[in-house]
Protein backbone atom coordinates (compact mmCIF):
# COMPACT_ATOMS: atom_id res chain seq x y z
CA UNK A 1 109.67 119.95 123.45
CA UNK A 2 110.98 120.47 120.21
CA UNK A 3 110.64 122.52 117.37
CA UNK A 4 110.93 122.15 113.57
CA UNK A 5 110.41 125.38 111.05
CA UNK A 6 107.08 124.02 108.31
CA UNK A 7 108.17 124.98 105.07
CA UNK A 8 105.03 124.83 103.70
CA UNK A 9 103.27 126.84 105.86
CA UNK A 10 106.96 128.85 106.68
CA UNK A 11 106.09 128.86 110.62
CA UNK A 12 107.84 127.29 113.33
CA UNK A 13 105.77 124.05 114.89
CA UNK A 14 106.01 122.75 118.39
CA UNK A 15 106.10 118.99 118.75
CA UNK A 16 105.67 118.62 122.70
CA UNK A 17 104.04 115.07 122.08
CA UNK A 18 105.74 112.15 121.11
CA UNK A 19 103.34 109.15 121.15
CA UNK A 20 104.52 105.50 122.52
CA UNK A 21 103.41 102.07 122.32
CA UNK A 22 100.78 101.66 125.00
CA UNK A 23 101.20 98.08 125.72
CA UNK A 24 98.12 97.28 127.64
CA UNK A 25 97.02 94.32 129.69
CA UNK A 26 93.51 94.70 128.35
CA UNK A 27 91.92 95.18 124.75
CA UNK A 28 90.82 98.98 124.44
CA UNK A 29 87.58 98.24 122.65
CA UNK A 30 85.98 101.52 122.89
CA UNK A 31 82.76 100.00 124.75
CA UNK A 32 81.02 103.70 125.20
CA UNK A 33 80.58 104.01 121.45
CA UNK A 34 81.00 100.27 120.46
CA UNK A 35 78.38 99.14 122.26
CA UNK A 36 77.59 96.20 119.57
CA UNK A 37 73.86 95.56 120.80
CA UNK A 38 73.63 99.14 118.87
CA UNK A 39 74.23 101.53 116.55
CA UNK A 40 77.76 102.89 116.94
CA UNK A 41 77.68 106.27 118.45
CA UNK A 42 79.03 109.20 116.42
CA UNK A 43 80.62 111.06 118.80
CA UNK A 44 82.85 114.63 119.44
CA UNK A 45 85.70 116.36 120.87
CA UNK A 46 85.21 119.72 119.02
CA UNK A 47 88.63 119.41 117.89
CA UNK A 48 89.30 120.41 114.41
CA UNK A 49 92.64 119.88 112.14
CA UNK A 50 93.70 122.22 109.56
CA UNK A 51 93.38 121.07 105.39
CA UNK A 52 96.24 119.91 103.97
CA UNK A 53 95.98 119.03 100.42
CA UNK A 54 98.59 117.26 98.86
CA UNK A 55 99.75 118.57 95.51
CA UNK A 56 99.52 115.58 93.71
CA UNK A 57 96.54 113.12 94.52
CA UNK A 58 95.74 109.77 92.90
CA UNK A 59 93.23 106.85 93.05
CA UNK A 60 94.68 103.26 93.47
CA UNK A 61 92.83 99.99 92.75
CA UNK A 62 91.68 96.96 94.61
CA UNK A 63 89.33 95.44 92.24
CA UNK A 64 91.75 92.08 91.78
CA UNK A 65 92.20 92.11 95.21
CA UNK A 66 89.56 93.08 98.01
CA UNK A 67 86.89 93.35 95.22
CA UNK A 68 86.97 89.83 94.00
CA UNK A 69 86.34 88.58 97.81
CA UNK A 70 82.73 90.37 96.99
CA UNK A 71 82.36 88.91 93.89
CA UNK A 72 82.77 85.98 91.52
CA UNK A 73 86.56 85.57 90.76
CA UNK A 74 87.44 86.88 87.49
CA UNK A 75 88.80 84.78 84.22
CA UNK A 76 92.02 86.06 82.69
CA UNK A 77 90.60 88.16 79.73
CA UNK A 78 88.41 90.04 82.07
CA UNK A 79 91.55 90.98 84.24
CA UNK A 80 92.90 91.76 81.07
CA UNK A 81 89.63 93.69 79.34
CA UNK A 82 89.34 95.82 82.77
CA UNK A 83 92.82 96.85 83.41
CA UNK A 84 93.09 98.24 79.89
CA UNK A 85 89.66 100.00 80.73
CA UNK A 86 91.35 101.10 84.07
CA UNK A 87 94.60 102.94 82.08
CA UNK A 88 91.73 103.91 79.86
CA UNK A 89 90.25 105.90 82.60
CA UNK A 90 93.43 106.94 84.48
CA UNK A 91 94.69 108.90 81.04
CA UNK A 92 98.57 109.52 80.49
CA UNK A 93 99.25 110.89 83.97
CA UNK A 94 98.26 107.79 85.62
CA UNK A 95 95.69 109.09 87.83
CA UNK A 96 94.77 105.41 88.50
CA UNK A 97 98.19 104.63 89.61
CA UNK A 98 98.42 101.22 90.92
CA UNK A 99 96.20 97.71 90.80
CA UNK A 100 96.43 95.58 93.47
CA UNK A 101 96.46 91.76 92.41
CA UNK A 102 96.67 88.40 94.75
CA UNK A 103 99.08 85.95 93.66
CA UNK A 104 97.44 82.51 94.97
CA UNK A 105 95.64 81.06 92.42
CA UNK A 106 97.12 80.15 88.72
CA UNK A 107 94.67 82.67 87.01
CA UNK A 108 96.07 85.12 89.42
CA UNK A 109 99.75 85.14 87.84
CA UNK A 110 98.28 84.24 84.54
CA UNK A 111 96.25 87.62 84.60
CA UNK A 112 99.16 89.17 85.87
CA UNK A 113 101.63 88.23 83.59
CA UNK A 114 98.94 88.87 80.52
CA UNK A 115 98.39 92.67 81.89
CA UNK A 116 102.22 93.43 82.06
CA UNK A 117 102.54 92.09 78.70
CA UNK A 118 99.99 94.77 77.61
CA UNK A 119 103.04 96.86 77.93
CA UNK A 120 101.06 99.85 79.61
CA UNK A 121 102.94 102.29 82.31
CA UNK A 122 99.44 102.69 84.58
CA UNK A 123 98.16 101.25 86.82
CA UNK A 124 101.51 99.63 87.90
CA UNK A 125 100.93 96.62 89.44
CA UNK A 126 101.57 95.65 93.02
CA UNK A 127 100.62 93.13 94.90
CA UNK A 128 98.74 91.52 98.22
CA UNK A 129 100.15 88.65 100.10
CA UNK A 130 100.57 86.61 103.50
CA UNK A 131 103.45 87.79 105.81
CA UNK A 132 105.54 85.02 105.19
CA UNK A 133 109.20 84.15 103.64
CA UNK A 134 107.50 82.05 100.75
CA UNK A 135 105.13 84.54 99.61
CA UNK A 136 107.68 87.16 99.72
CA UNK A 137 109.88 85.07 97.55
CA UNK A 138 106.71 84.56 95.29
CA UNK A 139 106.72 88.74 94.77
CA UNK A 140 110.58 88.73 94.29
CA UNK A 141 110.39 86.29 91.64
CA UNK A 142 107.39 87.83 89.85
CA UNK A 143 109.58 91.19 89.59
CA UNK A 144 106.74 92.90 91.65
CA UNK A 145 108.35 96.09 93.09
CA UNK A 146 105.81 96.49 95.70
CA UNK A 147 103.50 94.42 97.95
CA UNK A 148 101.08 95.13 100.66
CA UNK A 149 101.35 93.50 103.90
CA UNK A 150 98.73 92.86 106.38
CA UNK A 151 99.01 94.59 109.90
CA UNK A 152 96.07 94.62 111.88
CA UNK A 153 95.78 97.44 114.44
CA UNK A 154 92.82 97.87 116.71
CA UNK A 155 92.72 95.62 119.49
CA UNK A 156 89.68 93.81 118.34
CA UNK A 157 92.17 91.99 115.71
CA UNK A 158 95.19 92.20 118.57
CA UNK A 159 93.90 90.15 121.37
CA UNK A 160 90.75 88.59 120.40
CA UNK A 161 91.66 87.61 116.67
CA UNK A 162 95.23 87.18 116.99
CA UNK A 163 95.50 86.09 120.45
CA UNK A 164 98.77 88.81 121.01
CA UNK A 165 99.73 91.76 122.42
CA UNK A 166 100.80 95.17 121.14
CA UNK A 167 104.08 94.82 122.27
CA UNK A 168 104.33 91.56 120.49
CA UNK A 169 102.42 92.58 117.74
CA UNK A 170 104.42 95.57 116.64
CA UNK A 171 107.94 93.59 117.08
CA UNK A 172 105.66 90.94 114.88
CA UNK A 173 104.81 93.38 112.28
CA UNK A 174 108.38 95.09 112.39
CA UNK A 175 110.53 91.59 111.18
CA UNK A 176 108.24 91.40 108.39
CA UNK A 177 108.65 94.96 107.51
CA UNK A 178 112.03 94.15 107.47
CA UNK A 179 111.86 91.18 105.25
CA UNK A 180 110.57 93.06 102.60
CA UNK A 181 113.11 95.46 103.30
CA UNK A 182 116.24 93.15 102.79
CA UNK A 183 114.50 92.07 99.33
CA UNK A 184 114.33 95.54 97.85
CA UNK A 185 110.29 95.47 97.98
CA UNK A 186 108.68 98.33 99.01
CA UNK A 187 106.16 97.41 101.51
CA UNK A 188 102.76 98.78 101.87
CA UNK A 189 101.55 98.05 105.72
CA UNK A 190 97.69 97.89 105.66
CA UNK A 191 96.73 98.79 108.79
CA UNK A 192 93.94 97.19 109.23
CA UNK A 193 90.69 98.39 111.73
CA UNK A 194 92.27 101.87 111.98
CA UNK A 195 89.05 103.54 113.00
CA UNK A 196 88.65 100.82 116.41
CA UNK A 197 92.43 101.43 117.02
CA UNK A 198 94.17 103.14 119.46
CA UNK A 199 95.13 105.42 117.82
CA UNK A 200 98.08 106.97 119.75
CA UNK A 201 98.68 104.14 121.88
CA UNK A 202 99.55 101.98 118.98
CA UNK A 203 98.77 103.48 115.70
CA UNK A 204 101.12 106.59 115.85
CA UNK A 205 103.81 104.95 117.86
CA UNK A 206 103.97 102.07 115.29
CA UNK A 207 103.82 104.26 112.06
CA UNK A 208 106.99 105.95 114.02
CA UNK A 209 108.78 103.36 113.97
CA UNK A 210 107.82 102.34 110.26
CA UNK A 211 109.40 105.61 109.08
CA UNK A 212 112.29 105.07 111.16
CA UNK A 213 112.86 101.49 108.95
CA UNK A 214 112.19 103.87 105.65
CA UNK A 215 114.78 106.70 106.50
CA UNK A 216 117.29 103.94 107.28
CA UNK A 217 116.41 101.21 104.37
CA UNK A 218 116.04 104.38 102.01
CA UNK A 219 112.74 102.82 100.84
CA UNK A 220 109.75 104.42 101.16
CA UNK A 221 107.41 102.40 103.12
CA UNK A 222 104.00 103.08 102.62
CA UNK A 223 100.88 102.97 105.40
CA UNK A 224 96.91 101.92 104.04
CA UNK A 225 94.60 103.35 106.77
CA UNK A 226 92.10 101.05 106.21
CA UNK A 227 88.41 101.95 107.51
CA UNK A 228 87.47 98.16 108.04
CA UNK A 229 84.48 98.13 109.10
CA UNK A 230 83.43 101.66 107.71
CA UNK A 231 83.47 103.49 110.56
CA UNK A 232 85.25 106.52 109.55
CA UNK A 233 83.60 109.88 110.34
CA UNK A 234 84.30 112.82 108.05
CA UNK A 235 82.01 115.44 110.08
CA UNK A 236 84.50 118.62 111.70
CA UNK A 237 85.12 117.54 115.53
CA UNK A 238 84.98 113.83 115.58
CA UNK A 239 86.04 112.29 118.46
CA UNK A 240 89.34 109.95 117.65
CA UNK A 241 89.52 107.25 116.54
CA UNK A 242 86.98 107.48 114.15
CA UNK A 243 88.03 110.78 112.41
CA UNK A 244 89.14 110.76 108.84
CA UNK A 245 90.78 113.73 109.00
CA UNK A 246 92.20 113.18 112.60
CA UNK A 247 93.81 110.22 111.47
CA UNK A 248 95.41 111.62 108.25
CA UNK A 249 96.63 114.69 110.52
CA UNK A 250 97.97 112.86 113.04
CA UNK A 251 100.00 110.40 110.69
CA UNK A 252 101.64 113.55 108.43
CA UNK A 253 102.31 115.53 112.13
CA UNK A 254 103.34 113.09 114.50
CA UNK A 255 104.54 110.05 112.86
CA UNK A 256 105.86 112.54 109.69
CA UNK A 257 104.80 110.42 107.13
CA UNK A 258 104.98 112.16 103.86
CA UNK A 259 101.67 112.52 101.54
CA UNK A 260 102.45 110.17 98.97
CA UNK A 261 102.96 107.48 101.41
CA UNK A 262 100.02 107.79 102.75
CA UNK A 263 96.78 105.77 101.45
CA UNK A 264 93.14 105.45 102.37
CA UNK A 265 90.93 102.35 101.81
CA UNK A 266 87.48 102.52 102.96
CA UNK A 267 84.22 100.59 103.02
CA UNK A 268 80.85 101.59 102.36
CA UNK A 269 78.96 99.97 105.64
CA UNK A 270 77.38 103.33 106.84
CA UNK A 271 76.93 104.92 103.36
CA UNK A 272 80.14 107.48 104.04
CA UNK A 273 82.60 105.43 101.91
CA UNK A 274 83.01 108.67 98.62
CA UNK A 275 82.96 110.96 101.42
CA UNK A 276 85.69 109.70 103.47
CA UNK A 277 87.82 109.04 100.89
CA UNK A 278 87.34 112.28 99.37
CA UNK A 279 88.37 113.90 102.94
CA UNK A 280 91.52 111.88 103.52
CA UNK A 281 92.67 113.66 100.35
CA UNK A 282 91.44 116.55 102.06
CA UNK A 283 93.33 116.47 104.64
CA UNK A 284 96.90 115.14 103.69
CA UNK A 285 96.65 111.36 101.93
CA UNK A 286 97.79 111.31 98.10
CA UNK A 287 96.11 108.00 97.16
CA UNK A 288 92.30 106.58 97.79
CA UNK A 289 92.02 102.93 96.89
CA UNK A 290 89.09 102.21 95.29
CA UNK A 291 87.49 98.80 93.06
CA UNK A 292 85.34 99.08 89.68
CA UNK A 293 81.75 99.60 90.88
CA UNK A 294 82.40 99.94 94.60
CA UNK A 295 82.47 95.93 94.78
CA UNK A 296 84.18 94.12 97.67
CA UNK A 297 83.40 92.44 100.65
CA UNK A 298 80.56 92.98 102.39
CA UNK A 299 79.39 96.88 101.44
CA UNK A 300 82.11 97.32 99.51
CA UNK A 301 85.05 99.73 98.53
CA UNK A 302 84.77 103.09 97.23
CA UNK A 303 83.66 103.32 93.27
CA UNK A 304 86.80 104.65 91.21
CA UNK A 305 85.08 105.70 89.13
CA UNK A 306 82.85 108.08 91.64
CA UNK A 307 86.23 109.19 92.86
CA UNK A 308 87.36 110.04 89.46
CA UNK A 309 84.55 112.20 89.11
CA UNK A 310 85.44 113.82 92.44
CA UNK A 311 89.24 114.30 91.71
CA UNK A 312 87.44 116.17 88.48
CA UNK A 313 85.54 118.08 90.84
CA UNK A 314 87.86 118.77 93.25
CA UNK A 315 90.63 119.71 91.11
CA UNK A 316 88.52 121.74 88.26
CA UNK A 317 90.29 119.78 85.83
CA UNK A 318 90.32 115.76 84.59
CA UNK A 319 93.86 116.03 84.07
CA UNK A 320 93.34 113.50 80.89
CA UNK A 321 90.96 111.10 82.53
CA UNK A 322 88.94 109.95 80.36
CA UNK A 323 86.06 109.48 81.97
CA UNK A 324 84.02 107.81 78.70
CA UNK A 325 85.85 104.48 80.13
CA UNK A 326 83.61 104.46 82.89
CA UNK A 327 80.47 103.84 80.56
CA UNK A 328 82.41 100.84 79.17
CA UNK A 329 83.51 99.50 82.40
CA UNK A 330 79.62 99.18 82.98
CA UNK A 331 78.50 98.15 80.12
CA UNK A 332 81.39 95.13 80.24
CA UNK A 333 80.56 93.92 83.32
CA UNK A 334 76.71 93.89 82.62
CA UNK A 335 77.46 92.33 79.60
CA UNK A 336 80.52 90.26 80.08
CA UNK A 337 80.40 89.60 83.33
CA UNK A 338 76.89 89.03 83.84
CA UNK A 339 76.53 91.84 86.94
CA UNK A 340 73.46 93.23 87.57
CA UNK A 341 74.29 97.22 88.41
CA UNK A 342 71.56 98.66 90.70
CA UNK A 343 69.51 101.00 88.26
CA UNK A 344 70.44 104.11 90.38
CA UNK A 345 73.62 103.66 91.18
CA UNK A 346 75.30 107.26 90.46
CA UNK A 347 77.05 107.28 86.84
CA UNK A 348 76.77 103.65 85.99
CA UNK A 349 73.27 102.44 86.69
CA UNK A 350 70.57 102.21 84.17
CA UNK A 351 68.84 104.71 85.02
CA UNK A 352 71.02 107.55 86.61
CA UNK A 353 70.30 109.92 84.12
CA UNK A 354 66.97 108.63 83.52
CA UNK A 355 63.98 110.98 83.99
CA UNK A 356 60.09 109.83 84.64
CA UNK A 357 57.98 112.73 85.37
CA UNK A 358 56.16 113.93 82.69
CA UNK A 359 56.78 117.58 83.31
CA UNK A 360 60.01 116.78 83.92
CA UNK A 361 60.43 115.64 80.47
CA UNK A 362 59.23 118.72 79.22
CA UNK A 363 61.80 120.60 80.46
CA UNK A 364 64.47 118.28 79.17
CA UNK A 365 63.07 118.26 76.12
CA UNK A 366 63.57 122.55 76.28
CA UNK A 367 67.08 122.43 77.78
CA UNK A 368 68.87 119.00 79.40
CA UNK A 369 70.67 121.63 81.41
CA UNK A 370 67.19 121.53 83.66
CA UNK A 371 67.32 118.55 84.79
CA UNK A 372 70.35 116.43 84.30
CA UNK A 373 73.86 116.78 86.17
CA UNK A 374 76.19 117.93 83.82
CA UNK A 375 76.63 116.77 80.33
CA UNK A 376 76.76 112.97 80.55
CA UNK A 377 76.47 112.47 77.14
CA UNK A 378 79.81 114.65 76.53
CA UNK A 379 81.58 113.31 79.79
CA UNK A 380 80.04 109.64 79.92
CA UNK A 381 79.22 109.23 76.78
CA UNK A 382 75.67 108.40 78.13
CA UNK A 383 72.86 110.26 76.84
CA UNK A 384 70.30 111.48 79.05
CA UNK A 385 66.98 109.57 78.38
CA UNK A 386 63.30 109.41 80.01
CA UNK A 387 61.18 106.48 81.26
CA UNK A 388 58.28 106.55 79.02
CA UNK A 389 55.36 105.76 80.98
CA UNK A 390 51.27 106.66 81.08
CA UNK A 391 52.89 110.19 82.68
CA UNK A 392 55.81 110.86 80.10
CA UNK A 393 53.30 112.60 77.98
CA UNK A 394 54.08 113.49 74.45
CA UNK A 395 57.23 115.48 75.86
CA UNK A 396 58.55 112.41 77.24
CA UNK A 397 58.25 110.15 73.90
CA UNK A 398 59.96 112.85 72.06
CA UNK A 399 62.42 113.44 74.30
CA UNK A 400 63.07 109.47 74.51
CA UNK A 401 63.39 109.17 70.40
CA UNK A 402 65.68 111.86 70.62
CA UNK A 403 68.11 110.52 73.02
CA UNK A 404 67.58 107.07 71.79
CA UNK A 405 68.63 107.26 68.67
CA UNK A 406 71.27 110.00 69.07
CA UNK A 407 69.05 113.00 67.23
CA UNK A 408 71.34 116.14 66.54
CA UNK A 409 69.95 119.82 67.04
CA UNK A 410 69.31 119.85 63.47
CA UNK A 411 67.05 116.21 63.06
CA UNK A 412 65.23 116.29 66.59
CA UNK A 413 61.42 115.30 66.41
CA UNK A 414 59.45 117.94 67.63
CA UNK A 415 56.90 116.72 70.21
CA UNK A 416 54.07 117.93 67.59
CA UNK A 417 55.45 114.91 65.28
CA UNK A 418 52.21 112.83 64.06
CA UNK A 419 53.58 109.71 64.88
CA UNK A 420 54.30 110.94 68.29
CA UNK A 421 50.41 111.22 68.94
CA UNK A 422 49.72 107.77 67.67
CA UNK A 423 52.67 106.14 70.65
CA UNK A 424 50.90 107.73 73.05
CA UNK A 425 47.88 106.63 72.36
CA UNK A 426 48.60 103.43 72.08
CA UNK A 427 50.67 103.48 75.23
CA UNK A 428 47.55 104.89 76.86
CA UNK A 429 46.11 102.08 76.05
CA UNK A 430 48.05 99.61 77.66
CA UNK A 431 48.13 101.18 80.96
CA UNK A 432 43.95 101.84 80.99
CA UNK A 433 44.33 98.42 80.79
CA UNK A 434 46.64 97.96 83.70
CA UNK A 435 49.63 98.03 82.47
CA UNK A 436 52.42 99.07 85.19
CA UNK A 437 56.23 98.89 83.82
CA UNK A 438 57.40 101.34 81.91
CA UNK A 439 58.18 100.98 78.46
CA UNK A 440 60.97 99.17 77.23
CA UNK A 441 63.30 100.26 74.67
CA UNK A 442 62.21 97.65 71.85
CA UNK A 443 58.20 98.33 72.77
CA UNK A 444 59.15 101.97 71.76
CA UNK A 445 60.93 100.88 68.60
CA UNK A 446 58.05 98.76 67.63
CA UNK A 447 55.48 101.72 68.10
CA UNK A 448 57.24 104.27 66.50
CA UNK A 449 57.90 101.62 63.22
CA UNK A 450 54.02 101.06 63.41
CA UNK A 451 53.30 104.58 63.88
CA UNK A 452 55.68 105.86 60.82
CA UNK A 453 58.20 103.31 59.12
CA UNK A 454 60.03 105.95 56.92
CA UNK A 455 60.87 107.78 59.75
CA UNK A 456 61.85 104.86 61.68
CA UNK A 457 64.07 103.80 59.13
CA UNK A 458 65.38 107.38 58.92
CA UNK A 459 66.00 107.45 62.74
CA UNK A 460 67.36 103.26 62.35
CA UNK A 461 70.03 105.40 59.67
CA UNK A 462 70.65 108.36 61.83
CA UNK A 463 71.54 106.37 64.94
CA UNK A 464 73.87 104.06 62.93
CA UNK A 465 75.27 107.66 62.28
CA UNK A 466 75.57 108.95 65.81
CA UNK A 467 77.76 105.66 66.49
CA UNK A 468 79.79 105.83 63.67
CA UNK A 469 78.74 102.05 62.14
């Protein structure tokens, strides 16, 4: 048993376990709660890990990387147009810190090349590769100072992808390690399937030795628990290996990994991908790596830009995010890019501050406060607006022109407005008549014009105003 004093909780530790590599003659596939023909079972052991919060935490990005296998590849000016809208978001501190890019294709290094030449100190970019002498002479020659590395670690990729076993699998993964190494790269060891891993039979044993080759090399080697498959479980008492917290604990306690080596990278296949992230940084890891939107393969990564609204929540403070970037990241790749956002999607879809009921637009119309989340049109630059409908009611128009066309305190149309009776009349019309969308935004303009054209032409002037045409 030995003992080491914690200096930042200034008590004396026992560490009475020290994990090995299991190398087993069979794949530990975890068949009780991986049952395949059903839903994987969320099970306990009741025991619980303390917080551990690094002082510094940071998002990373994958959107060049693990988000373009979910999506159309990207042309060089929208690598470009994004990344600057990425060290838009991060602010001066660099909150998004890094930007993951592959190197394969000739757009790939062309995009690369253009975004360093933007000159910008965030994200830094790093890069994703095959574990092999060429590629790592690609990554020396492109003056990338890090890289991450692929090493697979549950025994569903061990034996059954990979046809190997851990033994031969970590001493595998170790000589590539070590490549980087003698190059000067740092590497970044994805280790991917952590949540169907054995956890301490290879997973611990194998980030030991990793920080063994980073004490020595005096290069600070870097681990990406990747939740694969999205099975990571965030709830207090989770059985291993599926525990976020569990796995961030045991990395930091047994394998002594420090925080900012430490990243998590999670997908969104049972809905728990903001969650999980959000408790890694909980519970010890510095970074969360995240793509634009949440896109990637399959269900996708997490959304930075949901975790920059957590790190604001979490931390009281945006710490110079500027979180107005996220409304343009939308906006560019509905516009640019031709992606179709899901309406509700939290922050970015159309209609996530977008309010229907009728009496719900009544209150808005008395005090936003009421009924939308905080002040997106301060934080997001995105105005709250309402759906007008046969059951907006004349609250709902007025609220709409309002909010539409940017209306300050001091010009707002009160609900009593004349030409507010005659678009709801008309509007009543059309659904008596069996109408069923709501109404669009250029249906409304044409109304109130009908309705009133001075005061459409004054609100035509005052929104002009608002955006500062």
């Amino acid at each position: 048993m030995e003992i080491k004093f914690n200096k930042k909780r200034n008590l004396l530790e026992e560490h009475n376990y020290d994990p090995t590599l299991q190398d087993v003659a069979e794949p530990q596939l975890f068949r009780k709660f991986f049952e395949y023909g059903s839903i994987p079972k969320i099970t306990f052991n009741m025991r619980n890990v303390p917080m551990n919060t690094p002082r510094e935490i940071w998002m990373t990005d994958t959107t060049f990387r693990d988000g373009q296998q979910g999506a159309t590849p990207f042309t060089v000016k929208q690598v470009v147009d994004l990344y600057r809208l990425m060290s838009k978001l991060g602010g001066p501190k660099g909150l998004v810190r890094q930007s993951e890019f592959f190197l394969y294709r000739e757009t790939d290094r062309k995009a690369l090349d253009a975004c360093r030449d933007l000159g910008l100190k965030f994200p830094e970019i790093t890069s994703w590769i095959r574990a092999n002498e060429k590629d790592f002479q690609m990554v020396k020659d492109l003056g990338l100072k890090e890289t991450g590395i692929l090493v697979s670690c549950s025994d569903y990729h061990i034996f059954k992808k990979m046809n190997l076993t851990r033994r031969t699998a970590m001493d595998k993964y170790l000589s590539v390690v070590k490549m980087a190494l003698e190059r000067g790269i740092v590497p970044r060891c994805h280790f991917e399937d952590i949540t169907r891993a054995d956890y301490y039979g290879f997973v611990v044993p194998f980030a030991i030795e990793l920080m063994k080759l980073s004490k020595e090399s005096g290069i600070p080697i870097k681990i990406r628990a990747c939740d694969t498959m999205g099975y990571g479980i965030s709830y207090p008492g989770a059985s291993m290996p599926r525990s976020v917290q569990g796995i961030i604990y045991g990395l930091i306690h047994y394998a002594e990994v420090p925080h900012a080596q430490i990243e998590w990278h999670g997908h969104n296949d049972f809905y728990k991908v903001v969650t999980n992230a959000a408790t890694a940084w909980l519970y010890g890891c510095s970074a969360v790596n995240c793509t634009l939107l949440g896109i990637g393969e399959r269900t996708g990564n997490a959304p930075l830009e949901a975790m920059a609204i957590e790190y604001a929540a979490l931390r009281g403070t945006t710490d110079g995010m500027d979180l107005t970037a996220i409304t343009e990241i939308a906006e560019y790749f509905q516009n640019e890019i031709g992606m179709d956002i899901p309406e509700r999607q939290p922050f970015v879809g159309k209609n996530f501050n977008v309010t229907r009921a009728g009496i719900h637009a009544d209150g808005m119309l008395k005090d936003q406060e009421i009924y939308n989340i905080f002040d997106t049109q301060k934080i997001l630059n995105r105005p709250p607006l309402v759906a007008v409908d046969n059951l907006s009611g004349i609250a709902g128009i007025a609220f709409w022109i309002n909010s539409y066309f940017g209306l300050k305190d001091e010009d707002k149309i009160d609900k009593k407005h004349p030409a507010i009776a005659y678009v709801k009349e008309q509007i009543d019309k059309q659904f008596e008549a069996g109408r069923i969308p709501a109404m669009s935004d250029e249906e409304m303009k044409a109304l109130i014009k009908a309705a009133d054209p001075e005061l459409y032409k004054t609100l035509k002037q005052k929104k002009k105003e608002s955006m500062n045409i």
